[in-house]
C-alpha atoms as a PDB file:
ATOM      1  CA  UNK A   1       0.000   0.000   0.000  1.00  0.00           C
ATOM      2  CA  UNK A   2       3.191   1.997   0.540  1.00  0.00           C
ATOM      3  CA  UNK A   3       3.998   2.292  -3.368  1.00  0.00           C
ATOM      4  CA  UNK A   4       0.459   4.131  -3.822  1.00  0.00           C
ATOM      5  CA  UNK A   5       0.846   7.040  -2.161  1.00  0.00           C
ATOM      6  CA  UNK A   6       3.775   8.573  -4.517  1.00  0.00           C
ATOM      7  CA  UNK A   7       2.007   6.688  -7.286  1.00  0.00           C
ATOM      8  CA  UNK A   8       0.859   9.322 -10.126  1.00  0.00           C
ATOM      9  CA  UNK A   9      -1.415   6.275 -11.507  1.00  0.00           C
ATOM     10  CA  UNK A  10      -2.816   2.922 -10.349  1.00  0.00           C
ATOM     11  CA  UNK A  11      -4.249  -0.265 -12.385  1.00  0.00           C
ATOM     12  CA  UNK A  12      -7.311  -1.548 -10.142  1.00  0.00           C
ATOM     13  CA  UNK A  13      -9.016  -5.078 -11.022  1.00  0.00           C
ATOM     14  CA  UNK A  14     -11.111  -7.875  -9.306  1.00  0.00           C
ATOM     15  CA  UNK A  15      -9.600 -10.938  -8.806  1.00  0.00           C
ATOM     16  CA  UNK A  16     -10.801 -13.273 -11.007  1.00  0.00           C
ATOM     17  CA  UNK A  17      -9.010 -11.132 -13.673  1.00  0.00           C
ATOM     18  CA  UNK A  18      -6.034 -10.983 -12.171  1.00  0.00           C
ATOM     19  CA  UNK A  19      -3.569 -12.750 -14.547  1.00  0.00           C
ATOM     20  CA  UNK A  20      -4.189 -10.143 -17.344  1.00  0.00           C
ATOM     21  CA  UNK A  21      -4.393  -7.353 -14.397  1.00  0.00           C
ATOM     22  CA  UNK A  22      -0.743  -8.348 -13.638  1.00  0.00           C
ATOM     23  CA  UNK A  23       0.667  -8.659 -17.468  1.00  0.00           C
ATOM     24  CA  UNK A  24      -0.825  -5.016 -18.107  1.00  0.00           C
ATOM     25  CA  UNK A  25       0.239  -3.817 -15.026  1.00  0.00           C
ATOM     26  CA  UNK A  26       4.164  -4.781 -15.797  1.00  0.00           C
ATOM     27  CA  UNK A  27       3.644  -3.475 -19.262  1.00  0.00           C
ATOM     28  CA  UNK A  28       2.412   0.090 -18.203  1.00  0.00           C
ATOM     29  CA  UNK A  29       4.933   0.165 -14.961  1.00  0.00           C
ATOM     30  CA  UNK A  30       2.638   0.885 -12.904  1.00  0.00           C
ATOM     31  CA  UNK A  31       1.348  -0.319  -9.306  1.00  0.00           C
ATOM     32  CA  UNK A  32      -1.341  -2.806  -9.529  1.00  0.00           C
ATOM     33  CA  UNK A  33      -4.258  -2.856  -6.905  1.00  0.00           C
ATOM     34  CA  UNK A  34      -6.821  -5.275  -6.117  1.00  0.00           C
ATOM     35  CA  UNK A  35     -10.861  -4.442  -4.977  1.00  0.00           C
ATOM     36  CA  UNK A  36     -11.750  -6.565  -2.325  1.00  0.00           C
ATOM     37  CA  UNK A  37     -15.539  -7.711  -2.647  1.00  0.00           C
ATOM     38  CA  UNK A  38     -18.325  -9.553  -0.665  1.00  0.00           C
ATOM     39  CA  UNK A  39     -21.457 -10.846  -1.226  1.00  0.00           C
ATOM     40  CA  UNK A  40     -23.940 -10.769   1.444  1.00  0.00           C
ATOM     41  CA  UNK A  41     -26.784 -12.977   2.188  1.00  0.00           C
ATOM     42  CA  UNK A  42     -29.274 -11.310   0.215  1.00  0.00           C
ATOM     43  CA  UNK A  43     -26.854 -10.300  -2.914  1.00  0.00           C
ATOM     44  CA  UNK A  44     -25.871  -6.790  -2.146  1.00  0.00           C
ATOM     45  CA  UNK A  45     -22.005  -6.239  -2.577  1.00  0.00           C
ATOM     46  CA  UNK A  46     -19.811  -5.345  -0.744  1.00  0.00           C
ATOM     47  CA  UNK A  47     -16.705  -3.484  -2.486  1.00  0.00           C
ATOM     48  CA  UNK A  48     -13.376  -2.061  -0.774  1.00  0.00           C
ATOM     49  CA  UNK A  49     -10.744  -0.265  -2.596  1.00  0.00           C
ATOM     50  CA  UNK A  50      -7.881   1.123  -1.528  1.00  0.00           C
ATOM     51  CA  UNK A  51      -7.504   4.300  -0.227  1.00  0.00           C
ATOM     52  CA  UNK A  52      -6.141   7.340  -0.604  1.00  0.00           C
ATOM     53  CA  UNK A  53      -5.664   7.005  -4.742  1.00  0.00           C
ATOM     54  CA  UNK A  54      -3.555   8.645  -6.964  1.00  0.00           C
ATOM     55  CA  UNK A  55      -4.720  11.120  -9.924  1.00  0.00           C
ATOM     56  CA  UNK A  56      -5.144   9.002 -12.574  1.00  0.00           C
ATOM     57  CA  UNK A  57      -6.745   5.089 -12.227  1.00  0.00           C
ATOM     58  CA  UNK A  58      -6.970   2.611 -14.836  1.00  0.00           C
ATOM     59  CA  UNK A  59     -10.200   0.079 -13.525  1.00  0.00           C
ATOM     60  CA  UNK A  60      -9.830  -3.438 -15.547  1.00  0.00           C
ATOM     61  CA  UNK A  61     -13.405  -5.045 -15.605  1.00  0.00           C
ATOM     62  CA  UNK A  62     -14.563  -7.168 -18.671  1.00  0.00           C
ATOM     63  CA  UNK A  63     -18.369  -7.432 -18.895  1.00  0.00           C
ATOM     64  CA  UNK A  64     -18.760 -11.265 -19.966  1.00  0.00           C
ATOM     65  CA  UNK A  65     -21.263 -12.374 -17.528  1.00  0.00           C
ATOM     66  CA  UNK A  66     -22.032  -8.412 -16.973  1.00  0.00           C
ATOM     67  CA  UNK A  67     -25.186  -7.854 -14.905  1.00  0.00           C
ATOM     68  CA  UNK A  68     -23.585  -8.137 -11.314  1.00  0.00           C
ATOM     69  CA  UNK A  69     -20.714  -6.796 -12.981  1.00  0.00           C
ATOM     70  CA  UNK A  70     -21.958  -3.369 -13.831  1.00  0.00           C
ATOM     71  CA  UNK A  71     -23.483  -2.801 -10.714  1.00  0.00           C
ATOM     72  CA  UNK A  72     -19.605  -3.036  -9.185  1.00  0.00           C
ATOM     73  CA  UNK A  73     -18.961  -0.349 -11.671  1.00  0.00           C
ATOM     74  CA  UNK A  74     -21.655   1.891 -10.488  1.00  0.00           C
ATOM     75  CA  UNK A  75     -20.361   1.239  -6.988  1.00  0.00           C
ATOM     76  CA  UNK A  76     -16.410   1.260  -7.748  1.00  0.00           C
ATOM     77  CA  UNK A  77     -16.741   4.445  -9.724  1.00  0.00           C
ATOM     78  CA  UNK A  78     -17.943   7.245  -7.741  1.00  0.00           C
ATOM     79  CA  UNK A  79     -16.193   5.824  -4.762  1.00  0.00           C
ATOM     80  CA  UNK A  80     -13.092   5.949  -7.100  1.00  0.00           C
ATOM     81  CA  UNK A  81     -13.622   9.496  -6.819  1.00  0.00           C
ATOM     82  CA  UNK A  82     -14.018  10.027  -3.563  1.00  0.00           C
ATOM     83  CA  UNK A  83     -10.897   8.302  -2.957  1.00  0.00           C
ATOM     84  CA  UNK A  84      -8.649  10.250  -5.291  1.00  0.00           C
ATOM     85  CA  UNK A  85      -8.976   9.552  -8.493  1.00  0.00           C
ATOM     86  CA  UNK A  86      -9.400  12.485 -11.325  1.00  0.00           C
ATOM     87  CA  UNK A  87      -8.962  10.597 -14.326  1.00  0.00           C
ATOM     88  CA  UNK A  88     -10.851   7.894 -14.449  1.00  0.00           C
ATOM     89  CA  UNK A  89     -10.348   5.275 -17.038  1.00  0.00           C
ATOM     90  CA  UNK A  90     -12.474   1.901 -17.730  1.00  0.00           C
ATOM     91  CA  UNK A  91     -10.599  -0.720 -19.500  1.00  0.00           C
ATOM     92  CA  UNK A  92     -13.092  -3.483 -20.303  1.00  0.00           C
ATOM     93  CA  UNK A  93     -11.964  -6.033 -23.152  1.00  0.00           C
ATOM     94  CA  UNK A  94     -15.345  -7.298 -23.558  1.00  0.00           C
ATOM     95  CA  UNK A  95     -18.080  -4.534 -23.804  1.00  0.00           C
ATOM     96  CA  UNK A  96     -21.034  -6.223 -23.183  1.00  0.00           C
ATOM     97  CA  UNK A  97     -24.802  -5.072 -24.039  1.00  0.00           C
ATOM     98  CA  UNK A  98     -23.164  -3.698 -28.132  1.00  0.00           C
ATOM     99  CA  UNK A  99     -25.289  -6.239 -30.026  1.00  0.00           C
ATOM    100  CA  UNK A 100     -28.799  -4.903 -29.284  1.00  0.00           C
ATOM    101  CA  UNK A 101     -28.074  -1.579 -31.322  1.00  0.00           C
ATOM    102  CA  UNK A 102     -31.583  -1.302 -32.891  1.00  0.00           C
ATOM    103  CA  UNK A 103     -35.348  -1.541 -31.986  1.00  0.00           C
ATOM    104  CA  UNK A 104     -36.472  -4.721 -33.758  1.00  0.00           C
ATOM    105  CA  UNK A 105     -39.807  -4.886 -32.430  1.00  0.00           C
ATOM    106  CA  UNK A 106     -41.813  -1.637 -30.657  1.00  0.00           C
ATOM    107  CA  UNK A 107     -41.107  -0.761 -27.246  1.00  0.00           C
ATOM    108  CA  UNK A 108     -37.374  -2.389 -27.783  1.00  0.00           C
ATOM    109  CA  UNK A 109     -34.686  -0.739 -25.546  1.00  0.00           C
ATOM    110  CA  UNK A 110     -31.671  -0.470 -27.379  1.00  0.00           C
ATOM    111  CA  UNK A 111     -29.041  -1.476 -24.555  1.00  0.00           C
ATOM    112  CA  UNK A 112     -26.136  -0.228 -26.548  1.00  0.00           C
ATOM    113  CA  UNK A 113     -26.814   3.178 -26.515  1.00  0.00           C
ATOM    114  CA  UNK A 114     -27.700   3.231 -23.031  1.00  0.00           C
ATOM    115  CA  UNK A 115     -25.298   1.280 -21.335  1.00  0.00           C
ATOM    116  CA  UNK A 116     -22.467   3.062 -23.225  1.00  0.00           C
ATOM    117  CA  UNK A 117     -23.856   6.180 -22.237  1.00  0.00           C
ATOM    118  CA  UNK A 118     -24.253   4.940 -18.525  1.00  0.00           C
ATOM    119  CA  UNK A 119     -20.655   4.126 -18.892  1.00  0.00           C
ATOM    120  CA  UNK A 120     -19.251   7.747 -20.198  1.00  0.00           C
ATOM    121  CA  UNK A 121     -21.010   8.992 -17.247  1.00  0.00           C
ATOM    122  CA  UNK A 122     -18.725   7.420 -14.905  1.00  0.00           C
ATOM    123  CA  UNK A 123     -15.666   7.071 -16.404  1.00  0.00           C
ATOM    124  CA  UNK A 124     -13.602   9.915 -18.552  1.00  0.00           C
ATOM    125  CA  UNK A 125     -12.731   7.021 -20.974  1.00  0.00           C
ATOM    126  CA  UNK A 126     -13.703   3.577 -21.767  1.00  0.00           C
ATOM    127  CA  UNK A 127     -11.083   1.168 -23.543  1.00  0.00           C
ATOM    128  CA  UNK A 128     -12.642  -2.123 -25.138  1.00  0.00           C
ATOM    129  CA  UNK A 129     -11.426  -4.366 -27.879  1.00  0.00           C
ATOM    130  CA  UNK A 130     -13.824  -5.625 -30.853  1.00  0.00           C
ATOM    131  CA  UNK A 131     -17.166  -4.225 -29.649  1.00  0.00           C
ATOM    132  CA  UNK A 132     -20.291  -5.537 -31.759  1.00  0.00           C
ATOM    133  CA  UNK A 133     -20.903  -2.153 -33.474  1.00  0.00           C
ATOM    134  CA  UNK A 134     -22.612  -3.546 -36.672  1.00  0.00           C
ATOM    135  CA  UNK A 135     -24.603  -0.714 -37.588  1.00  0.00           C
ATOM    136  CA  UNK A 136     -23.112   2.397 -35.591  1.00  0.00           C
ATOM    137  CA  UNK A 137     -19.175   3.633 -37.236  1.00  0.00           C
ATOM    138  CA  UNK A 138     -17.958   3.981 -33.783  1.00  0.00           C
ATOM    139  CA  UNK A 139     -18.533   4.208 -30.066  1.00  0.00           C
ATOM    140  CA  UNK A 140     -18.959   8.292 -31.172  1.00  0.00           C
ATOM    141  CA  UNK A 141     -21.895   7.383 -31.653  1.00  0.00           C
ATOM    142  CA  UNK A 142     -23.508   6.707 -28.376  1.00  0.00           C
ATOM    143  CA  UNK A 143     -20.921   8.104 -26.010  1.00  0.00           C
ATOM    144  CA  UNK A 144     -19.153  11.718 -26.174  1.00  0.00           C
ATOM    145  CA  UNK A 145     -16.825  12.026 -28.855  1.00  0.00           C
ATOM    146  CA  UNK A 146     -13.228  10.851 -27.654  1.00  0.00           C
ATOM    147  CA  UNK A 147     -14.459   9.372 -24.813  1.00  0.00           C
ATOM    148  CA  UNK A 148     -14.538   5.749 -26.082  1.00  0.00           C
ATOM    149  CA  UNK A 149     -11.599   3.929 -28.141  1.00  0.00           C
ATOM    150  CA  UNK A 150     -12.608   0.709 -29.793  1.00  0.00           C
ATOM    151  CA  UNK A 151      -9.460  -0.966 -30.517  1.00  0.00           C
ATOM    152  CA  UNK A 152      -8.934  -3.948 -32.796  1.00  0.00           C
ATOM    153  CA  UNK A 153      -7.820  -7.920 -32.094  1.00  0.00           C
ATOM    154  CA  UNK A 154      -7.571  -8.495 -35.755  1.00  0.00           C
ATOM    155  CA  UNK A 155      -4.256  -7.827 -36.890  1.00  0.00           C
ATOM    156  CA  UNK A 156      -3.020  -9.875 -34.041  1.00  0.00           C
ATOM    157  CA  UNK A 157      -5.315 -13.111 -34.877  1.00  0.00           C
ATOM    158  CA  UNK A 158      -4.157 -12.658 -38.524  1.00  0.00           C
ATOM    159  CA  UNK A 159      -0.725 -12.523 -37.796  1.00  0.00           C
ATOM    160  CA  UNK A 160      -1.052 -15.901 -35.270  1.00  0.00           C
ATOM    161  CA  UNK A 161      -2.796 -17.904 -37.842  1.00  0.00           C
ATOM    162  CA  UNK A 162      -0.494 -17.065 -40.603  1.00  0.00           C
ATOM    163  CA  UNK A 163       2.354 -18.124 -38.651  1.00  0.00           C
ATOM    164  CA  UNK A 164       0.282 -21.546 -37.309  1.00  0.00           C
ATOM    165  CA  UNK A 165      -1.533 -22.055 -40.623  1.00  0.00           C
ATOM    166  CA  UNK A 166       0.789 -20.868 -43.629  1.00  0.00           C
ATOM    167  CA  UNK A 167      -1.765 -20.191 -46.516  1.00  0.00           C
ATOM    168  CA  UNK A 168      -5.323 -20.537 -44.468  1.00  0.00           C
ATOM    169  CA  UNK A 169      -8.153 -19.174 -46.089  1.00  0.00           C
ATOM    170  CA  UNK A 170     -10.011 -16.921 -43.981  1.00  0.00           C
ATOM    171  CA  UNK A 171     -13.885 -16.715 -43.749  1.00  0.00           C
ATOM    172  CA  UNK A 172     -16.059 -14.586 -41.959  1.00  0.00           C
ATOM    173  CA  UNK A 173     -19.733 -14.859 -40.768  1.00  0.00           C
ATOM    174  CA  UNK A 174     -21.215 -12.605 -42.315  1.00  0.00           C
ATOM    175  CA  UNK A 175     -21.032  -9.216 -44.251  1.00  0.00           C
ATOM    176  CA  UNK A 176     -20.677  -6.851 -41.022  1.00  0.00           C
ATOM    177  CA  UNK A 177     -17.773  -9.181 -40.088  1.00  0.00           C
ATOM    178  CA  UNK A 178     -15.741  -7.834 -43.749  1.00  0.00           C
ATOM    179  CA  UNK A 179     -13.970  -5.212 -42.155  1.00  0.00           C
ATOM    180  CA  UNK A 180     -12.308  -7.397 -39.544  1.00  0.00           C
ATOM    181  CA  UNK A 181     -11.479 -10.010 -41.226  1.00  0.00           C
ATOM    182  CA  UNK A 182     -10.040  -8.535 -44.045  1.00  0.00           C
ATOM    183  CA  UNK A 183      -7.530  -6.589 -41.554  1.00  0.00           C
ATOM    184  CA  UNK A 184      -7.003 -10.017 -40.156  1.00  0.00           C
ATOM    185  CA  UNK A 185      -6.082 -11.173 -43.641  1.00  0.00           C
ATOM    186  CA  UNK A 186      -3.707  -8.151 -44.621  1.00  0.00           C
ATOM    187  CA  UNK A 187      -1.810  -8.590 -41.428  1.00  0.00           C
ATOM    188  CA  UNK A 188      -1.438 -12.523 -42.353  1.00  0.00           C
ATOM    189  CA  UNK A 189      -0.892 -12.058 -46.113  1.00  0.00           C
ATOM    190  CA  UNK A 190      -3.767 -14.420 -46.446  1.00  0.00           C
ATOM    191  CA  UNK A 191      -6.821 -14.582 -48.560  1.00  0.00           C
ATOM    192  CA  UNK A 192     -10.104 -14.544 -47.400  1.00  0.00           C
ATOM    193  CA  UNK A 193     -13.995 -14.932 -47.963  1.00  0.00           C
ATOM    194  CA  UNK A 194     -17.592 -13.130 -46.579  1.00  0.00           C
ATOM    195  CA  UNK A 195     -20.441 -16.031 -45.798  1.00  0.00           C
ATOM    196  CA  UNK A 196     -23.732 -14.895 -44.401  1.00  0.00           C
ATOM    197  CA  UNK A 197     -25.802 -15.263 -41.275  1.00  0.00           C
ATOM    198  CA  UNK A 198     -29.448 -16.219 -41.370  1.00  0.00           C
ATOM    199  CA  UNK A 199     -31.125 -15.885 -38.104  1.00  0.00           C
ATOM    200  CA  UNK A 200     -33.914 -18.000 -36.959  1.00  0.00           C
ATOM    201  CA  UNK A 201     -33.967 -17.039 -33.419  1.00  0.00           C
ATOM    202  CA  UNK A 202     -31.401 -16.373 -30.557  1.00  0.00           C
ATOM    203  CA  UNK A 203     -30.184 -20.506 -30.900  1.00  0.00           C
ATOM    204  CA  UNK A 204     -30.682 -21.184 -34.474  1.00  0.00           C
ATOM    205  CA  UNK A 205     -28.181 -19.249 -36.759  1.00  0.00           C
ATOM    206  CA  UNK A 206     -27.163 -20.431 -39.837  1.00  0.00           C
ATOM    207  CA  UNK A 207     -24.070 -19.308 -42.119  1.00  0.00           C
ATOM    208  CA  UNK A 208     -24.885 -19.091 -45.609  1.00  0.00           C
ATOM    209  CA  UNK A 209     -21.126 -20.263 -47.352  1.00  0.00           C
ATOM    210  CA  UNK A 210     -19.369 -18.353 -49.732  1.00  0.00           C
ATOM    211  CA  UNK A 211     -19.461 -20.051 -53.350  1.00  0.00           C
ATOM    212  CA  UNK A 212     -15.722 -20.671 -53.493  1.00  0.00           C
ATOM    213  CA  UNK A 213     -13.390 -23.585 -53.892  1.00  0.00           C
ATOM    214  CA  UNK A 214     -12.656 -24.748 -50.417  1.00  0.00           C
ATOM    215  CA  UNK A 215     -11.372 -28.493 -51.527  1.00  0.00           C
ATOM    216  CA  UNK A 216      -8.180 -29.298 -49.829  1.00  0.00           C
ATOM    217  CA  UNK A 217      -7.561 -26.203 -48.203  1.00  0.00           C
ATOM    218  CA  UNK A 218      -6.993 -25.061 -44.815  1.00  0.00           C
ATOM    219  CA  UNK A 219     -10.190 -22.826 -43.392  1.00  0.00           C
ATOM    220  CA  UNK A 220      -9.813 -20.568 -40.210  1.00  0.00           C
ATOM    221  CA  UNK A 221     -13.072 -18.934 -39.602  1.00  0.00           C
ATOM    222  CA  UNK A 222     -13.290 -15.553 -37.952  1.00  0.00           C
ATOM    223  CA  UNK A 223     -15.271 -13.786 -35.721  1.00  0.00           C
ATOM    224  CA  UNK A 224     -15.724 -11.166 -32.943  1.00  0.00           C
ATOM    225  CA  UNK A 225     -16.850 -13.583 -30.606  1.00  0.00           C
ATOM    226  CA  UNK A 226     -17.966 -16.795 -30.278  1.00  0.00           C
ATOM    227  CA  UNK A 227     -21.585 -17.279 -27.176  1.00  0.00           C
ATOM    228  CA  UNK A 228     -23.843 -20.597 -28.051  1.00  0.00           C
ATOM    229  CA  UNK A 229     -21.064 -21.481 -31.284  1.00  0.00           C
ATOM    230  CA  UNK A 230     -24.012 -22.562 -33.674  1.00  0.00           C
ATOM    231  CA  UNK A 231     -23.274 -20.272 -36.109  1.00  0.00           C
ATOM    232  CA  UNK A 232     -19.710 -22.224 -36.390  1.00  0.00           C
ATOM    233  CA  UNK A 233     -20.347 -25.256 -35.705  1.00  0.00           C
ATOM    234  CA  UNK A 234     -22.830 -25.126 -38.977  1.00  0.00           C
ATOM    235  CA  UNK A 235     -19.791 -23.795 -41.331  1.00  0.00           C
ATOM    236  CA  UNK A 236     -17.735 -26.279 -39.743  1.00  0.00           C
ATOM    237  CA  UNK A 237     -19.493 -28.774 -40.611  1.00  0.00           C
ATOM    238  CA  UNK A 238     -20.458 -27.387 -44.265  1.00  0.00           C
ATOM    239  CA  UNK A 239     -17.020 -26.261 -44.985  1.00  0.00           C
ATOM    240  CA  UNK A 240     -15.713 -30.316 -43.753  1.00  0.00           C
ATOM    241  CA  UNK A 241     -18.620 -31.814 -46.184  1.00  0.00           C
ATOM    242  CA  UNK A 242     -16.940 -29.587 -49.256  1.00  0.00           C
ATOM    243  CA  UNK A 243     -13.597 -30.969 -48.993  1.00  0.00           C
ATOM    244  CA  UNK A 244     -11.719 -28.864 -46.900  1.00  0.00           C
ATOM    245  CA  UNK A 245      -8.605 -30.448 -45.064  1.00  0.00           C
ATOM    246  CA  UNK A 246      -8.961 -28.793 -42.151  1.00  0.00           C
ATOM    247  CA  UNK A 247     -11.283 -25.887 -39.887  1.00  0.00           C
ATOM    248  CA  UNK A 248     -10.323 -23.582 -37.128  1.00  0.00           C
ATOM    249  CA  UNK A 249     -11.880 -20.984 -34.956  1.00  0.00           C
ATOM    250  CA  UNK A 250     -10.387 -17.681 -34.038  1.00  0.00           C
ATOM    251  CA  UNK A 251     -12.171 -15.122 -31.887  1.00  0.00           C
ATOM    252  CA  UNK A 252     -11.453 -11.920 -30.378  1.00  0.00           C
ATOM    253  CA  UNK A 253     -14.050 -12.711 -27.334  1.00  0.00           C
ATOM    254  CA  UNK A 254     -14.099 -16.550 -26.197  1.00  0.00           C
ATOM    255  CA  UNK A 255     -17.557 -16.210 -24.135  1.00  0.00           C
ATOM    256  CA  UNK A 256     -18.554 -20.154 -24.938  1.00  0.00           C
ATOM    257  CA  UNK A 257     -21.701 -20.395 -23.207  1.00  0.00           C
ATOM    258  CA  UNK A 258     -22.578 -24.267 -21.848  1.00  0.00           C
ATOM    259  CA  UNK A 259     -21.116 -27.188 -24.225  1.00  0.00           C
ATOM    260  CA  UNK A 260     -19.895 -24.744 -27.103  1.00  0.00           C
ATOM    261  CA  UNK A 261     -16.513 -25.590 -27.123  1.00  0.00           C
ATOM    262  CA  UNK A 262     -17.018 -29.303 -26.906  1.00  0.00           C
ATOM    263  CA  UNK A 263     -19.612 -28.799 -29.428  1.00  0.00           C
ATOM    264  CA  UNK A 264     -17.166 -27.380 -31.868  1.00  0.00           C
ATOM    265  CA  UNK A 265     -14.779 -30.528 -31.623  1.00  0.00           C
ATOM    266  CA  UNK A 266     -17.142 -32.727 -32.260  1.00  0.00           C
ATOM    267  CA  UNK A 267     -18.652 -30.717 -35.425  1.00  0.00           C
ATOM    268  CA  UNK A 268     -14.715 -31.525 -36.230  1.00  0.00           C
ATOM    269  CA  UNK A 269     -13.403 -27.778 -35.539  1.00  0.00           C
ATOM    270  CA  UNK A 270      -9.765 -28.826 -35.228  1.00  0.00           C
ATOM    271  CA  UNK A 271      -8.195 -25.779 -32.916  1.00  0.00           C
ATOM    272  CA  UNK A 272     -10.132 -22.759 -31.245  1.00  0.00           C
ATOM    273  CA  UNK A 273      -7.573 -19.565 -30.713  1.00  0.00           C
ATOM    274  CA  UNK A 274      -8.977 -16.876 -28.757  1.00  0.00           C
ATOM    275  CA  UNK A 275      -7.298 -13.391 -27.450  1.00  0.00           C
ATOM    276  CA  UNK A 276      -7.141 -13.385 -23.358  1.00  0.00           C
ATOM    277  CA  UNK A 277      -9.850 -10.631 -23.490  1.00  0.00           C
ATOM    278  CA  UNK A 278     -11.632 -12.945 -21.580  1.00  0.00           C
ATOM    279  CA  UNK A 279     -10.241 -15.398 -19.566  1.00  0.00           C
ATOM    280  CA  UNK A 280     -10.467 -19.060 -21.403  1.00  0.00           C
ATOM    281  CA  UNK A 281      -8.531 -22.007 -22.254  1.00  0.00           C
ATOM    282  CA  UNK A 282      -8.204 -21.362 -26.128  1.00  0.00           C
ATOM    283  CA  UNK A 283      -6.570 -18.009 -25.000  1.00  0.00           C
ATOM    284  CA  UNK A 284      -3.424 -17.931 -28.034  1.00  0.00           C
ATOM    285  CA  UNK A 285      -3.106 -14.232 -27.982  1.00  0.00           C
ATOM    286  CA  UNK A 286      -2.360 -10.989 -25.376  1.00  0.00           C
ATOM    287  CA  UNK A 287      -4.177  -8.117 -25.785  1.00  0.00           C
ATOM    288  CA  UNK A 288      -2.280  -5.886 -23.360  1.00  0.00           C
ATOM    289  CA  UNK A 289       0.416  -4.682 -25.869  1.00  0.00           C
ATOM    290  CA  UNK A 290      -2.921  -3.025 -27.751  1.00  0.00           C
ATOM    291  CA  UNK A 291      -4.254  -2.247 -24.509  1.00  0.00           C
ATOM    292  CA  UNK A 292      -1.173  -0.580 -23.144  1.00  0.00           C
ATOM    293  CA  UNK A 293      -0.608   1.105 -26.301  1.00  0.00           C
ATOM    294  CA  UNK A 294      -3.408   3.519 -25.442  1.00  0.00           C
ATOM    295  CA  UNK A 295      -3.445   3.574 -21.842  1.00  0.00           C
ATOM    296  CA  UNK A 296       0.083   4.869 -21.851  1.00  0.00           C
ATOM    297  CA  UNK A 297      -1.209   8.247 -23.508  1.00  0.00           C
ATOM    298  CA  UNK A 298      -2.269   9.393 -19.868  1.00  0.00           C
ATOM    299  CA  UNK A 299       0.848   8.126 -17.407  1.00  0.00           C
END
């Protein structure tokens, strides 16, 4: 607690993130502090931080799983504050609540623009990697300009699979995903393809395949992030009946709700890469050297 009170800035987390809390913390140089929480009887939190703290405070919370989760931020935040803290910056690799961004039947609440805007009014900035911004340019858009930075896992999942799987093909789900995955292909030299979702309900997706010779070749598909895996595990299995000699999965947010990953073996997915954005076995890639990359504009 010593090292805090002559610290100019501070990384706080929870501890169940602490093994990417301690890799960003050694790349910024900075001290690294944990909240201390309780739950009591009835499900009211209890959250301690350290106190005093110094100027500027970097608070590491992903939102996978988020609804007790943002309820700690509303807490952590303003008592942030209190404590010290002027700048006050949320990094949270997974931004949950992006993919309702319209009203798709009347009365709809469109969670994206309000939880984003519930976010910029508690923190100065907001850091996340890969958000599901289909049909808004950028975070902009429902927070105050400059105030959120979407950064992107792409590049760094091209570059892994072109050094694991020399002359993949790439495909993506659908026609939102063509952005990202054709970063992911320039920074792997590799080629890639656009297939199509067709939505029959919040378990039955289906990817519509990209009328291309897959025979013999090597198939990573992309994505953003990978919840139920149906949407895969269908072009797995599709892309295996054409001929291909081998699929893969590479996400930038490894959620994997129930037997998803399983699932995706036995549809005959051969490896699942993920970034450590959130905390899973098929973690393959870092995101703090993107992360840190930012952050380091305000130490």
């Amino acid at each position: 607690m010593s090292d805090l009170l002559h610290a100019r800035a501070l990384l706080l987390a929870f501890e169940d993130e602490r093994a990417l809390a301690e890799e960003l913390a050694a790349a910024l140089a900075v001290p690294l502090a944990f909240i201390r929480r309780h739950r009591f009887p009835d499900g009211e939190l209890r959250l301690v931080l350290p106190k005093p703290l110094p100027p500027t405070v970097f608070l590491l919370r992903g939102l996978q799983q988020p609804n007790e989760k943002l309820v700690e931020l509303l807490i952590a935040a303003p008592t942030a504050r209190e404590l010290g803290a002027d700048r006050l910056v949320l990094v949270s690799p997974y931004l949950a609540y992006m993919r309702q961004d319209m009203e798709f039947t009347p009365g709809e609440a469109v969670s994206q623009r309000h939880i984003a805007r519930l976010l910029a009014q508690q923190f100065n900035h907001v850091i996340t990697l890969d958000p599901h911004l289909h049909r808004i340019a950028s975070l902009d858009e429902v927070m105050p300009a400059g105030a959120g930075f979407a950064l992107s896992v792409a590049p760094v999942l091209g570059a892994w699979i072109a050094a694991h799987v020399p002359g993949a093909l790439l495909i993506g789900p659908d026609e939102e995903s063509a952005q990202w995955v054709s970063e992911a292909a320039a920074a792997g030299g590799l080629d890639h393809a656009i297939g199509r979702k067709v939505r029959h309900g919040d378990h039955q997706v289906e990817l519509a395949l990209p009328e291309l010779e897959v025979s013999g070749r090597a198939i990573v598909l992309l994505d953003d992030m990978a919840s139920t895996g149906r949407t895969l595990i269908g072009a797995a299995q599709g892309l295996l009946a054409r001929g291909a000699a081998s699929v893969d999965v590479a996400v930038t947010h490894a959620l994997f709700n129930g037997d998803a990953l399983p699932a995706l073996q036995a549809a005959g997915v051969r490896h699942v890469w993920s970034s450590n954005s959130v905390p899973h076995g098929s973690n393959a890639v870092s995101i703090v050297p993107l992360l840190a990359g930012v952050l380091r504009r305000w130490l």
